[in-house]
Protein backbone atom coordinates (compact mmCIF):
# COMPACT_ATOMS: atom_id res chain seq x y z
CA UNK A 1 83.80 73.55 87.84
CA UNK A 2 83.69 73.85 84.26
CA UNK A 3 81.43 77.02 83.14
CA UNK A 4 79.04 77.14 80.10
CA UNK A 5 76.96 79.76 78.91
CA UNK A 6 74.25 79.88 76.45
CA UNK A 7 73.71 82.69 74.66
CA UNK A 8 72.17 84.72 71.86
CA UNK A 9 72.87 87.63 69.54
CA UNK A 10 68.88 88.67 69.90
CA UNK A 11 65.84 87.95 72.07
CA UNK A 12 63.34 84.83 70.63
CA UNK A 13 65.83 82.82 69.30
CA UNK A 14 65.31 80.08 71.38
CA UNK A 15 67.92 80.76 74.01
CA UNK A 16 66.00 79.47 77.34
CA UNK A 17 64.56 76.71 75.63
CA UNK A 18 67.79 75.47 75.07
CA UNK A 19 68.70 76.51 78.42
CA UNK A 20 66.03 74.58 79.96
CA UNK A 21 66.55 71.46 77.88
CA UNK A 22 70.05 71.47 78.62
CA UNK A 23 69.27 71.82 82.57
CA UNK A 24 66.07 69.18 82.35
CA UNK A 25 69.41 66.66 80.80
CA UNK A 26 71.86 67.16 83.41
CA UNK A 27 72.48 64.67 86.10
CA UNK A 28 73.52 67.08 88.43
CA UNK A 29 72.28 70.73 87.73
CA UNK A 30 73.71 73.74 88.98
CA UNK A 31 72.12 76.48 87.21
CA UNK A 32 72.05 80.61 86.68
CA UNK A 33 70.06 82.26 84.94
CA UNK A 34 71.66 85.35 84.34
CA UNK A 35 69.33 87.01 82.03
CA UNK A 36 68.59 88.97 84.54
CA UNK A 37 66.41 91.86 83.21
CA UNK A 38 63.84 89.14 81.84
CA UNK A 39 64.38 86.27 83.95
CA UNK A 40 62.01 82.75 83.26
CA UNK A 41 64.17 79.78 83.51
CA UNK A 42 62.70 79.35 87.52
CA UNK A 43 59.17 78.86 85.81
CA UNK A 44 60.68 75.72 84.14
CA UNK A 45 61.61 73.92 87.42
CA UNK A 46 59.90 73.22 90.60
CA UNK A 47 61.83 75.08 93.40
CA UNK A 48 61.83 75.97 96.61
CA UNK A 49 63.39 79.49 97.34
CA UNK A 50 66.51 78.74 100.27
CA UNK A 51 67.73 82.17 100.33
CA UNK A 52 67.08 85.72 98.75
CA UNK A 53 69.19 88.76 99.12
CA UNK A 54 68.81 92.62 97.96
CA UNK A 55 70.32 93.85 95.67
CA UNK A 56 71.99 97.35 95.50
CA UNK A 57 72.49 98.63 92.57
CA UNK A 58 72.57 102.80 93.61
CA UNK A 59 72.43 105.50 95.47
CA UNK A 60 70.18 108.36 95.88
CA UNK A 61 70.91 111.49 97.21
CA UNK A 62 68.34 112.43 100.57
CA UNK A 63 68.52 116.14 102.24
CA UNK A 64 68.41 116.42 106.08
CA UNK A 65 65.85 119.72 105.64
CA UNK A 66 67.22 120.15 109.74
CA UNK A 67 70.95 120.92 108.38
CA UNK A 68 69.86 122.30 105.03
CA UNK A 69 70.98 125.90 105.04
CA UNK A 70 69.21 126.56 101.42
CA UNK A 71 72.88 127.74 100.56
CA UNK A 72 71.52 126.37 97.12
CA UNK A 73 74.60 125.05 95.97
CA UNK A 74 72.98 121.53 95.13
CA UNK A 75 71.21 122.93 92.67
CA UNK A 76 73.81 122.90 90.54
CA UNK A 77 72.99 119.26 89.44
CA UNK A 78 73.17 118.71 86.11
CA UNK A 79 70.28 116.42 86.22
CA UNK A 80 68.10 118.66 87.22
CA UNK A 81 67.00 116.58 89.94
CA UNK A 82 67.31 119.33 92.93
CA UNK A 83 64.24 121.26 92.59
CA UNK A 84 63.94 124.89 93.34
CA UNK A 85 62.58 124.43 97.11
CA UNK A 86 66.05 122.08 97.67
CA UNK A 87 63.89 118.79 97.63
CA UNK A 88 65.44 115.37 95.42
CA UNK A 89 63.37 113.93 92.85
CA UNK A 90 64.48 110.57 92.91
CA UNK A 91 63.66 109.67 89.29
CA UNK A 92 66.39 112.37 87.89
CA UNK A 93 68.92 111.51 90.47
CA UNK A 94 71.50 109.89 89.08
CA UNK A 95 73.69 109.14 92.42
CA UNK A 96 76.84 110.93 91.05
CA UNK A 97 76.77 112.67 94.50
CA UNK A 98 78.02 116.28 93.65
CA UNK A 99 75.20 117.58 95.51
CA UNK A 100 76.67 115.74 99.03
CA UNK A 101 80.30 116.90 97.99
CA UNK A 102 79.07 120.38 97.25
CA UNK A 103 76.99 120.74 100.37
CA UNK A 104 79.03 123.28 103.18
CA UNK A 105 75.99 121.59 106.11
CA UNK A 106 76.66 118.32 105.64
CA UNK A 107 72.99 117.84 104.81
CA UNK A 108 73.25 115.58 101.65
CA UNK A 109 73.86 111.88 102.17
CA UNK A 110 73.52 109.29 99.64
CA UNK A 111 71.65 106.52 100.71
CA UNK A 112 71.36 102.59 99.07
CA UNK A 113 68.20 101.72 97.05
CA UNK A 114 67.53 98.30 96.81
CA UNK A 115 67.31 97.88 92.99
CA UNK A 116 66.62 94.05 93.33
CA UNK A 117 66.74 90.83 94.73
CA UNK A 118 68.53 87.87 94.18
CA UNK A 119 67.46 84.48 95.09
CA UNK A 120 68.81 80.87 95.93
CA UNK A 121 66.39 77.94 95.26
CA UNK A 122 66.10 74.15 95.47
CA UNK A 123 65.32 72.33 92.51
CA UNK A 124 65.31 68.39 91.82
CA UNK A 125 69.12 67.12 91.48
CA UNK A 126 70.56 70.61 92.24
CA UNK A 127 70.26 74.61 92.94
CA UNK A 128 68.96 77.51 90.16
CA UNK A 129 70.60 81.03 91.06
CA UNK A 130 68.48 84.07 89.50
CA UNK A 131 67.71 87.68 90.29
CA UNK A 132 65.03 90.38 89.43
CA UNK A 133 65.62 93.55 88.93
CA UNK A 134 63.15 96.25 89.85
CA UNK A 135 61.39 98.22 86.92
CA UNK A 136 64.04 100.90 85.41
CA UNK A 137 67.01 99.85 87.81
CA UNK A 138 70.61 99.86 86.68
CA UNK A 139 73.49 97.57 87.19
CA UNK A 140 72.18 94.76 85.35
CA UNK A 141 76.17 93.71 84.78
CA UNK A 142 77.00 93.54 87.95
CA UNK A 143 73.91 91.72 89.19
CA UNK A 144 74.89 89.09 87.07
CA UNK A 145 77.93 88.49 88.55
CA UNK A 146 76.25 88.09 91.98
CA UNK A 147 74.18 85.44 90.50
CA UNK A 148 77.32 83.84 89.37
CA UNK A 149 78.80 84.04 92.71
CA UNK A 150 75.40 82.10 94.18
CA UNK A 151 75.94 79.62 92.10
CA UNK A 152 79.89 79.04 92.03
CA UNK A 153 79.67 78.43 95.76
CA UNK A 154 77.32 75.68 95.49
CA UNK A 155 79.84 72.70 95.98
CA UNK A 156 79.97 69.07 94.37
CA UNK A 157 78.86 70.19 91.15
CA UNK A 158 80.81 69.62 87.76
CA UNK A 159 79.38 71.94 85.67
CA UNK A 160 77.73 75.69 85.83
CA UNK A 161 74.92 75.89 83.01
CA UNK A 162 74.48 79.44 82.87
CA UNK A 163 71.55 81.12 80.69
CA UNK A 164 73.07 84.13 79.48
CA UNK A 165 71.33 87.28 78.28
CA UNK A 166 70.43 87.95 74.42
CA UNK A 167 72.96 90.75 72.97
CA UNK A 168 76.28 91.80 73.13
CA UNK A 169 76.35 94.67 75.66
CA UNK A 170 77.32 94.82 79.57
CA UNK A 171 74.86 91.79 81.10
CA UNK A 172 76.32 89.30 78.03
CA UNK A 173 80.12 89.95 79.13
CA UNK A 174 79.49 89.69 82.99
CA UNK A 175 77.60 86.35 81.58
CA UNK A 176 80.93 85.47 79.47
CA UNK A 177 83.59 86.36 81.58
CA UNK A 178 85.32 83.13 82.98
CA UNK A 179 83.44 80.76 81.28
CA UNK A 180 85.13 77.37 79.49
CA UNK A 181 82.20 76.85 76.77
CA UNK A 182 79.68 79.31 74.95
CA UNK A 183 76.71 77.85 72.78
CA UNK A 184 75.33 80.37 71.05
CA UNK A 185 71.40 80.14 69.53
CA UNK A 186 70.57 81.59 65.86
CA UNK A 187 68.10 81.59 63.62
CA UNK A 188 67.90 81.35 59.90
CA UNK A 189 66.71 85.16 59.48
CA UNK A 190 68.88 88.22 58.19
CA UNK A 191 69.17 89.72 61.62
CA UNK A 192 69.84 86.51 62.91
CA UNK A 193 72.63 85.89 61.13
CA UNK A 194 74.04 89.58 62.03
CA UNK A 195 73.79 89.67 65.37
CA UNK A 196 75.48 85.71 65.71
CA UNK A 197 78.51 86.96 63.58
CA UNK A 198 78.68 90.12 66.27
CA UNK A 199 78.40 87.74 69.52
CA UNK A 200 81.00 85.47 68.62
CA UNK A 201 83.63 87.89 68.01
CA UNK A 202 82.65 88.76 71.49
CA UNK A 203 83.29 85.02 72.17
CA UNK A 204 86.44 85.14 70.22
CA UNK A 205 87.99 88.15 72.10
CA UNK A 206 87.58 86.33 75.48
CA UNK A 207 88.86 83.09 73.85
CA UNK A 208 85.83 80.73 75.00
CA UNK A 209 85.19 77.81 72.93
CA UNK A 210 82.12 78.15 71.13
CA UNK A 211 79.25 76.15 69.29
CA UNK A 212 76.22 76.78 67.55
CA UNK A 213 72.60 76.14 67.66
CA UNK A 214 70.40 76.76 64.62
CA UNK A 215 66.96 76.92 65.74
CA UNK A 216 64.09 76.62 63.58
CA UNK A 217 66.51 76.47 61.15
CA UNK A 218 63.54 74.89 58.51
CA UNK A 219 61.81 78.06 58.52
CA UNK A 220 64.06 79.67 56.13
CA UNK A 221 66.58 76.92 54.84
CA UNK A 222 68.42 78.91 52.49
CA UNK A 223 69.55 81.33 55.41
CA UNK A 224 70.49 78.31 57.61
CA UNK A 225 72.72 77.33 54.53
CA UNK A 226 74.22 80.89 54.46
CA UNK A 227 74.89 80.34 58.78
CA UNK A 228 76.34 77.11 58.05
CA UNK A 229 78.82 78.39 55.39
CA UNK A 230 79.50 81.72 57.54
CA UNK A 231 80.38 78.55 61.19
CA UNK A 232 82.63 77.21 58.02
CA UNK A 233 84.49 79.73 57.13
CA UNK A 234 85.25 81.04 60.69
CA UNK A 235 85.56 77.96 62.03
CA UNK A 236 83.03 77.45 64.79
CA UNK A 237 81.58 73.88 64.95
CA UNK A 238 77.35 73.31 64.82
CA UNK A 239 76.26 71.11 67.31
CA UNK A 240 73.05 70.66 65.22
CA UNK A 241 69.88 72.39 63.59
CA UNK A 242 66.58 72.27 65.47
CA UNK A 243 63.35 72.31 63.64
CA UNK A 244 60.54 74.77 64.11
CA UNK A 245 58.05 72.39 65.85
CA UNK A 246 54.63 73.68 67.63
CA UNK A 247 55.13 71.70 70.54
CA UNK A 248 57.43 73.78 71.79
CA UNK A 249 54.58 76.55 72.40
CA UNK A 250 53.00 73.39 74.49
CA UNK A 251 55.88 72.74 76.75
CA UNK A 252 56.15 76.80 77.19
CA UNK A 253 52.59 76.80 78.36
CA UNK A 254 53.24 73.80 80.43
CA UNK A 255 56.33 75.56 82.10
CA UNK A 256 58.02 72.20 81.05
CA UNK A 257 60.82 71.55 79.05
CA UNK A 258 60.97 70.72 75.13
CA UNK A 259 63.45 67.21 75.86
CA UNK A 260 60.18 65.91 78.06
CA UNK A 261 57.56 65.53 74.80
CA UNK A 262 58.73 63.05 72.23
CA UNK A 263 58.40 65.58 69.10
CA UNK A 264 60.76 66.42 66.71
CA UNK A 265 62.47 69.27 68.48
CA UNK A 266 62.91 67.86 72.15
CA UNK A 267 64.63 64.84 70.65
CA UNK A 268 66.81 66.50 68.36
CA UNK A 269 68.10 68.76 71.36
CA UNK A 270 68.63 65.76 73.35
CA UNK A 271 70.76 64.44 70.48
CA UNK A 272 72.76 68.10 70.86
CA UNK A 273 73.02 67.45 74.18
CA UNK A 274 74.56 64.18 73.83
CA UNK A 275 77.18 64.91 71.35
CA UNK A 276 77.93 68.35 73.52
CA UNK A 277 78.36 66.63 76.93
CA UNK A 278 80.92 64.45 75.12
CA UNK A 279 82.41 67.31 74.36
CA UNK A 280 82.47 68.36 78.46
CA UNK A 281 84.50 65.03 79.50
């Protein structure tokens, strides 16, 4: 099963609407969206939810006040998050468990917190893997690669469309890692231009071959022209240059995809998609 991610160097460059248009165009779609700490890709499809599972993503430490001997070793936490009458505040702990290892009663335990939930669905022509994370939790990386997991084991499939997260840190490489084709989404602004440079070394690194998207690349054209030199000289091919189009904010609204209005920007990503699946075969 061949794996592509799309991906961006920032948030609002376009990334799910790609994503989405890419998944509304696939025969066959087997789909995660691992942007997992802002999740919307299941707001695009119809589905039916087949399975959900938690999530842990850390511990906590909990104090059996029965055993507690108030030797006050624990406190020496350096989170400060054993208060004074040997009680845990859970929003300091940081589930290093020194407090358990520490403890001569054997009254510290560290016990799972359900950080999130991940969740199998139905959709027309195939499955969408995704997960949401609770307000503040950790382990976005690794909940990723759970989603990944859903969605590998789905059998009969082709390809894995995966909708990375924006950036370059932790959640972007669990996205990467394994996968056969990047397409990363820019814009024609200064930043824009920054961060792509910074996620395709990324790309490079883990050797994935990798396209670009300009998106609304007509808002600024002299900044496109600066991307399209910069894909030039380092030698990463353009699959094409969408144009900044307000039916876009229509489909959004709709929760549809861009490729189902005839406008300017759903058929020039169907056009991308085209040349790109050619590219898959």
């Amino acid at each position: 099963m061949k794996q592509i991610v799309i991906i961006s160097g920032k948030g609002g460059t376009g990334k799910t609407t790609i994503s989405s248009s890419f998944s509304e165009l696939m025969d066959k779609r087997n789909i995660a969206d691992c942007d997992v700490e802002a999740p919307n890709l299941h707001l695009m499809f119809e589905n039916e939810i087949i399975n959900t599972k938690e999530y842990i993503g850390s511990q906590t430490a909990s104090i059996d006040t029965e055993k507690c001997i108030k030797c006050e070793k624990c406190l020496q936490c350096r989170f400060g998050a054993i208060t004074p009458e040997i009680k845990v505040n859970p929003l300091k702990c940081e589930g290093c468990g020194l407090c358990e290892y520490v403890c001569p009663a054997d009254a510290v335990k560290m016990v799972d917190n359900v950080t999130g939930h991940i969740y199998s669905c139905k959709i027309k022509d195939g499955y969408l893997s995704y997960a949401k994370l609770n307000i503040g939790a950790e382990g976005a990386g690794k909940v990723v690669t759970e989603v990944r997991k859903n969605s590998l084991e789905n059998q009969g499939f082709e390809n894995l469309l995966i909708d990375g997260s924006p950036g370059i840190g932790c959640v972007v490489i669990a996205s990467l890692t394994g996968c056969d084709y990047a397409v990363v989404v820019t814009e024609p602004t200064t930043s824009g231009l920054d961060d792509l440079s910074r996620v395709l070394e990324l790309t490079q690194f883990f050797d994935i071959q990798s396209y670009v998207i300009i998106n609304k690349y007509d808002i600024n054209e002299e900044k496109t022209s600066e991307i399209i030199d910069y894909c030039k000289k380092s030698g990463f091919e353009i699959l094409g240059k969408v144009p900044f189009d307000n039916t876009v904010n229509k489909a959004i609204q709709n929760e549809c995809p861009i490729v189902n209005y005839d406008c300017p920007a759903g058929n020039e990503i169907k056009r991308i998609w085209d040349d790109f699946y050619d590219k898959l075969k």
